[in-house]
Protein backbone atom coordinates (compact mmCIF):
# COMPACT_ATOMS: atom_id res chain seq x y z
CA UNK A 1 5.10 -19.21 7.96
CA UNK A 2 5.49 -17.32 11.80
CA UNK A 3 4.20 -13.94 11.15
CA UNK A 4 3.16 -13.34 14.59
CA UNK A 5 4.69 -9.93 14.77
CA UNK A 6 2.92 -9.39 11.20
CA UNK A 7 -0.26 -10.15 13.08
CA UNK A 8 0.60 -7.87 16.25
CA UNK A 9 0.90 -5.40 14.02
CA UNK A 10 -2.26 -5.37 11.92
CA UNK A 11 -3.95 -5.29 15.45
CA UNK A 12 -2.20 -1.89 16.13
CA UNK A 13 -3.16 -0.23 12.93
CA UNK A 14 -6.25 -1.02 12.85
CA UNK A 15 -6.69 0.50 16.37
CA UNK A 16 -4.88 3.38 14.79
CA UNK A 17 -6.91 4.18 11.74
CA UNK A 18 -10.71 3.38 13.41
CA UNK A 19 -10.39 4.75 16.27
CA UNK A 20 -7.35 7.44 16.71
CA UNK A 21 -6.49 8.92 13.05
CA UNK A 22 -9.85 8.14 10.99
CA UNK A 23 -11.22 11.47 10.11
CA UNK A 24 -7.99 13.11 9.78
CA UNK A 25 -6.97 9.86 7.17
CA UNK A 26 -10.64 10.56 5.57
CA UNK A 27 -9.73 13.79 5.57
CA UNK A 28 -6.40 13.47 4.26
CA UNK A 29 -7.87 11.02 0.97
CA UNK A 30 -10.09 13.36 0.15
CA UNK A 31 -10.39 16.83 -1.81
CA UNK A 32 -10.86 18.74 1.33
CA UNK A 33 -8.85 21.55 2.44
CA UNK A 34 -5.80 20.30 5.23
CA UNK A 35 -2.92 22.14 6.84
CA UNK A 36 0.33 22.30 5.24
CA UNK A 37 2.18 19.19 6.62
CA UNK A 38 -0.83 16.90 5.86
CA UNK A 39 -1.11 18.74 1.91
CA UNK A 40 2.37 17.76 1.57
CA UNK A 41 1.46 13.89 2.25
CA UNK A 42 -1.66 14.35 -0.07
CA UNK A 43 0.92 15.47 -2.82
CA UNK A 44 3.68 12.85 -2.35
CA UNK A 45 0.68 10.04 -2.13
CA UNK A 46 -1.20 11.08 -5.34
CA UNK A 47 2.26 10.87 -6.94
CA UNK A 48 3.06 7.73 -5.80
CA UNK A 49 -0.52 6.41 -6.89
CA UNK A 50 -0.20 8.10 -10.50
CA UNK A 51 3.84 6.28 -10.59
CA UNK A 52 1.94 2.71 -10.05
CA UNK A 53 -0.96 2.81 -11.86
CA UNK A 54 1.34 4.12 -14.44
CA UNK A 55 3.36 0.35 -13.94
CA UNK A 56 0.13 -1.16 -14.75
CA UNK A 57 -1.53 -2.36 -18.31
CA UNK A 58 -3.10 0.04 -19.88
CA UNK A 59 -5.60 -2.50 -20.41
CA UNK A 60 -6.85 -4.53 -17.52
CA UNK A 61 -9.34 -5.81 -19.12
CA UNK A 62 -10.27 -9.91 -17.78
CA UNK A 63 -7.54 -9.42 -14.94
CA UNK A 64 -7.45 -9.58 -11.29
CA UNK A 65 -5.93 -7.32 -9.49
CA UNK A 66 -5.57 -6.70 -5.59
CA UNK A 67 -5.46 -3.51 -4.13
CA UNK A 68 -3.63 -4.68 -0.54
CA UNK A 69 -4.37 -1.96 2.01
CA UNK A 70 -6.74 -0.36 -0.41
CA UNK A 71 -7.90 2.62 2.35
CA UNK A 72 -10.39 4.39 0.69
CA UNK A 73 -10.40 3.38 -2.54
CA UNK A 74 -8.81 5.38 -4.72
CA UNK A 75 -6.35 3.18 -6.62
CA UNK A 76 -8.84 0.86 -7.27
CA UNK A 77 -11.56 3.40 -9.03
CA UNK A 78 -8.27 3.91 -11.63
CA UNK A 79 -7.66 0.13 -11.70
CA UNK A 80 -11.33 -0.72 -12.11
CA UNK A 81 -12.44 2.53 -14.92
CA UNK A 82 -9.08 0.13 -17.05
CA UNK A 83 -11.49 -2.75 -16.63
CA UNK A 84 -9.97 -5.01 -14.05
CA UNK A 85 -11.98 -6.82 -11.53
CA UNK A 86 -10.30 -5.47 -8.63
CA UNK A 87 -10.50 -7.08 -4.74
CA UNK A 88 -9.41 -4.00 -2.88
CA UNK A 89 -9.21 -5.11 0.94
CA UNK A 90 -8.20 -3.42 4.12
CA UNK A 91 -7.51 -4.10 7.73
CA UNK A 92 -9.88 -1.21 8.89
CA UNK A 93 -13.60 -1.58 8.22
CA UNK A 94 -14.40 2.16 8.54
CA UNK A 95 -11.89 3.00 5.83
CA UNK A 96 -13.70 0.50 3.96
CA UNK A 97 -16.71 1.72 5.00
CA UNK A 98 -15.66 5.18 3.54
CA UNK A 99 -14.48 3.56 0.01
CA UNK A 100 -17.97 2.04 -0.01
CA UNK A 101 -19.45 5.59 0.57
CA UNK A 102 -17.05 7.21 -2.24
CA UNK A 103 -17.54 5.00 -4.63
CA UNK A 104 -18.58 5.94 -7.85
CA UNK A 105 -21.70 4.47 -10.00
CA UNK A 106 -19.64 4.20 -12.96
CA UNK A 107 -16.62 2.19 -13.05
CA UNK A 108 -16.22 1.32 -17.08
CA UNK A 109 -16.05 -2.20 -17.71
CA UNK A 110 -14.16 -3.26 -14.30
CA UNK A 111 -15.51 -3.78 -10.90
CA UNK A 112 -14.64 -3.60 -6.93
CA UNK A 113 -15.03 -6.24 -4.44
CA UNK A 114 -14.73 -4.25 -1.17
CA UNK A 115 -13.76 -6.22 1.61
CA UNK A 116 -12.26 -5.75 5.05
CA UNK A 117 -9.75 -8.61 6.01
CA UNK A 118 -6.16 -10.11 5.77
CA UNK A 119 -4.48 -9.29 2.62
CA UNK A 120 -3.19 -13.14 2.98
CA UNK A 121 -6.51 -14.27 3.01
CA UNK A 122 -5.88 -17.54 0.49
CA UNK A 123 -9.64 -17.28 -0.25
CA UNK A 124 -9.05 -14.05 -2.04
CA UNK A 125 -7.70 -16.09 -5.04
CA UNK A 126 -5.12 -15.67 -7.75
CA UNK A 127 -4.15 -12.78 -9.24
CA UNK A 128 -2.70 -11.43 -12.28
CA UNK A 129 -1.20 -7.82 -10.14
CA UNK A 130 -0.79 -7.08 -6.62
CA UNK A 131 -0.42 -3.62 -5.16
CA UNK A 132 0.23 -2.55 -2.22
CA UNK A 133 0.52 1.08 -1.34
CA UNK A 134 1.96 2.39 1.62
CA UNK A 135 0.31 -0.79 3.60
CA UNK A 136 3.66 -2.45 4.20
CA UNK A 137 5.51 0.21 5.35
CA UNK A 138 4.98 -0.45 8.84
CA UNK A 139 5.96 -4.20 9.38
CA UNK A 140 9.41 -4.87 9.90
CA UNK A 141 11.68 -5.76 7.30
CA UNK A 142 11.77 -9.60 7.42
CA UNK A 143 7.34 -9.61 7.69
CA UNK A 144 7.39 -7.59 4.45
CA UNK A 145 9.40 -10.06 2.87
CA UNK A 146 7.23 -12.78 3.92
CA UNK A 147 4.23 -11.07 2.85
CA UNK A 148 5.48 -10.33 -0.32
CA UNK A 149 6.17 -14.09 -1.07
CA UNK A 150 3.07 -15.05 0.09
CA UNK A 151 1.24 -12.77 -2.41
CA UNK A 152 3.67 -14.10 -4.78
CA UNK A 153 2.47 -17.60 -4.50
CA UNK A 154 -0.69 -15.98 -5.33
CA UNK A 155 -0.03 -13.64 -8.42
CA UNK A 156 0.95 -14.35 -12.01
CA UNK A 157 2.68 -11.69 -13.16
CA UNK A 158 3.52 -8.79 -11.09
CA UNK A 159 3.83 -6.85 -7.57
CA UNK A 160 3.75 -3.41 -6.80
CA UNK A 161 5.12 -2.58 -3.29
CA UNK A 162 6.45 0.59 -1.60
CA UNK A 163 8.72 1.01 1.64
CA UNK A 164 9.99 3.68 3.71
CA UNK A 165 13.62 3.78 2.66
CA UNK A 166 16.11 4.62 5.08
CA UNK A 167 18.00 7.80 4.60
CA UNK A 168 19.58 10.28 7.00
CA UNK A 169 16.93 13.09 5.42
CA UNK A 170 14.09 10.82 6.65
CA UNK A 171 14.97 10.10 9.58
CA UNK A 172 15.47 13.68 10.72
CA UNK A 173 11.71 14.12 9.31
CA UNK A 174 10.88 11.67 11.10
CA UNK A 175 12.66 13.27 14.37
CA UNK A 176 11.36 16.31 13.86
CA UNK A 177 7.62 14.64 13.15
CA UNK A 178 7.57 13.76 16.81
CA UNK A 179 7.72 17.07 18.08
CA UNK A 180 4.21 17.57 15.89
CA UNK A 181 1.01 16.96 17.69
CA UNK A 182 -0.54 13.06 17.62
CA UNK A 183 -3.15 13.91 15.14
CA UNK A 184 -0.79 14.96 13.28
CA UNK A 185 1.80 12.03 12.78
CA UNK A 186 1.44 8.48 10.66
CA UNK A 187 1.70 5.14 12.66
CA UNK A 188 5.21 4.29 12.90
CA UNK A 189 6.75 3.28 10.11
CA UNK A 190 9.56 0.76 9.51
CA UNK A 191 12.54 2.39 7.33
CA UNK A 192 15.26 0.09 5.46
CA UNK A 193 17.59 0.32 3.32
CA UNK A 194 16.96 -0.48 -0.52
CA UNK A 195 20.46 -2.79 -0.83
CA UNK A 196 19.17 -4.82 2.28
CA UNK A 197 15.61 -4.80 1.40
CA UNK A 198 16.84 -6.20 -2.01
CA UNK A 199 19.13 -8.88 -0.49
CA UNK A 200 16.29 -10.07 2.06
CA UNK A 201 13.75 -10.88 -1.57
CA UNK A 202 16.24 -12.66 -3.51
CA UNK A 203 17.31 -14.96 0.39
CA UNK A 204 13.10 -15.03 0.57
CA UNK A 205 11.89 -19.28 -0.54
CA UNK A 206 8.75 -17.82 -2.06
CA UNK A 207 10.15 -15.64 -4.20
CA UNK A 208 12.48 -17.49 -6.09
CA UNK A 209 11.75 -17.36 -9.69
CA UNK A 210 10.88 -13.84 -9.51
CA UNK A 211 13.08 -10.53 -9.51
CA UNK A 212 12.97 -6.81 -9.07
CA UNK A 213 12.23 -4.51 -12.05
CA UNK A 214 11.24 -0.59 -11.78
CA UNK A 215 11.55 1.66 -8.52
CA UNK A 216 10.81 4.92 -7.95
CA UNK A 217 11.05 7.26 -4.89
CA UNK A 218 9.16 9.94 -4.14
CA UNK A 219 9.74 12.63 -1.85
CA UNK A 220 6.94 15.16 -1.25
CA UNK A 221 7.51 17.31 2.48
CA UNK A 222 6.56 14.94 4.88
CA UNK A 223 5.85 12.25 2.74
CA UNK A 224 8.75 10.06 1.37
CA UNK A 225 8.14 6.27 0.05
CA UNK A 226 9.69 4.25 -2.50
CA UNK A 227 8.09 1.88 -5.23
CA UNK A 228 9.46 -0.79 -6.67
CA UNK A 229 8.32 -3.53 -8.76
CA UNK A 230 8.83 -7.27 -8.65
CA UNK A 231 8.15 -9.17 -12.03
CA UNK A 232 7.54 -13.52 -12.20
CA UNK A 233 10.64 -14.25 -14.52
């Protein structure tokens, strides 16, 4: 599988959140006060965190679950207090660092294997759930869809992905975001279209044998992303 671009890329961001955009991201992921246009992201991400935990077991108990892009940790505290062994893993070691440092002593019967590396890492392991919030959003269309069967040869039942759909509203945000000091904006994001982004999984080898289920978008100021859910048939 050529996923050189998918590589380029990973290079870039984690430039971008360890060296340009950490303490406004640490910042951002945490309960301290923030402007207006980073409060509205805070809003739109909690959402979207709530919307897949919420396509999770209630019980996690004896399963696996990867948090891909995990950032600071958030997601998998939830997953982990359900009682899933979680490996939550991210391209930035100081955003790991910081989920180390916010971790809490009591995570109910799960646990968290923090760990800075590839998401595709094949010595990760099986799993029974993958999610992966907001850590695709910036790869081009046809590297998501490759990373997504990748993970797939790797999970049992489900994944949990979100994109940046393309819509004319988001791309005048996104416009408009550029006027908006650096510290200020994401990394650059790659927007598609939900009817293409559906006919790129089901053309995708990997992921044969499995389809999409739930979606959900959510659209919170500055922050817009949409969920949806592939299922192993």
């Amino acid at each position: 599988m050529a996923l050189a671009d998918y590589q380029e890329r990973r290079v870039q961001l984690q430039n971008y959140f360890d060296r340009t955009a950490v303490d406004a991201w640490a910042r951002l992921t945490s309960t301290a006060p923030v402007g207006r246009i980073r409060a509205t992201v805070r809003a739109g991400r909690d959402q979207m965190r709530a919307a897949l935990l919420g396509w999770l077991p209630a019980d996690l108990d004896g399963t696996r679950l990867l948090d891909a892009g995990c950032g600071t940790g958030a997601l998998s505290v939830e997953a982990a207090r359900r009682g899933a062994a979680v490996v939550a893993i991210d391209l930035s070691p100081t955003l790991v660092r910081i989920a180390r440092e916010r971790l809490p002593v009591d995570l109910g019967g799960g646990r968290i294997d923090l760990r800075t590396g590839d998401m595709l890492d094949a010595s990760l392991g099986t799993f029974e759930h993958v999610v992966a919030m907001d850590s695709l959003i910036h790869y081009r269309t046809a590297d998501m869809v490759r990373v997504l069967g990748a993970l797939a040869e790797r999970t049992r039942h489900s994944i949990l992905f979100t994109f940046a759909p393309r819509t004319p509203l988001l791309a005048a945000m996104h416009a408009v975001g550029r006027m908006f000091p650096r510290a200020d904006r994401a990394p650059a994001i790659e927007p598609v279209a939900e009817a293409r982004l559906r006919d790129a999984l089901r053309a995708e080898p990997l992921l044969r044998g499995w389809r999409p289920s739930r979606t959900l978008r959510v659209a919170s100021g500055f922050y817009t992303s949409q969920a949806l859910e592939i299922v192993r048939e």
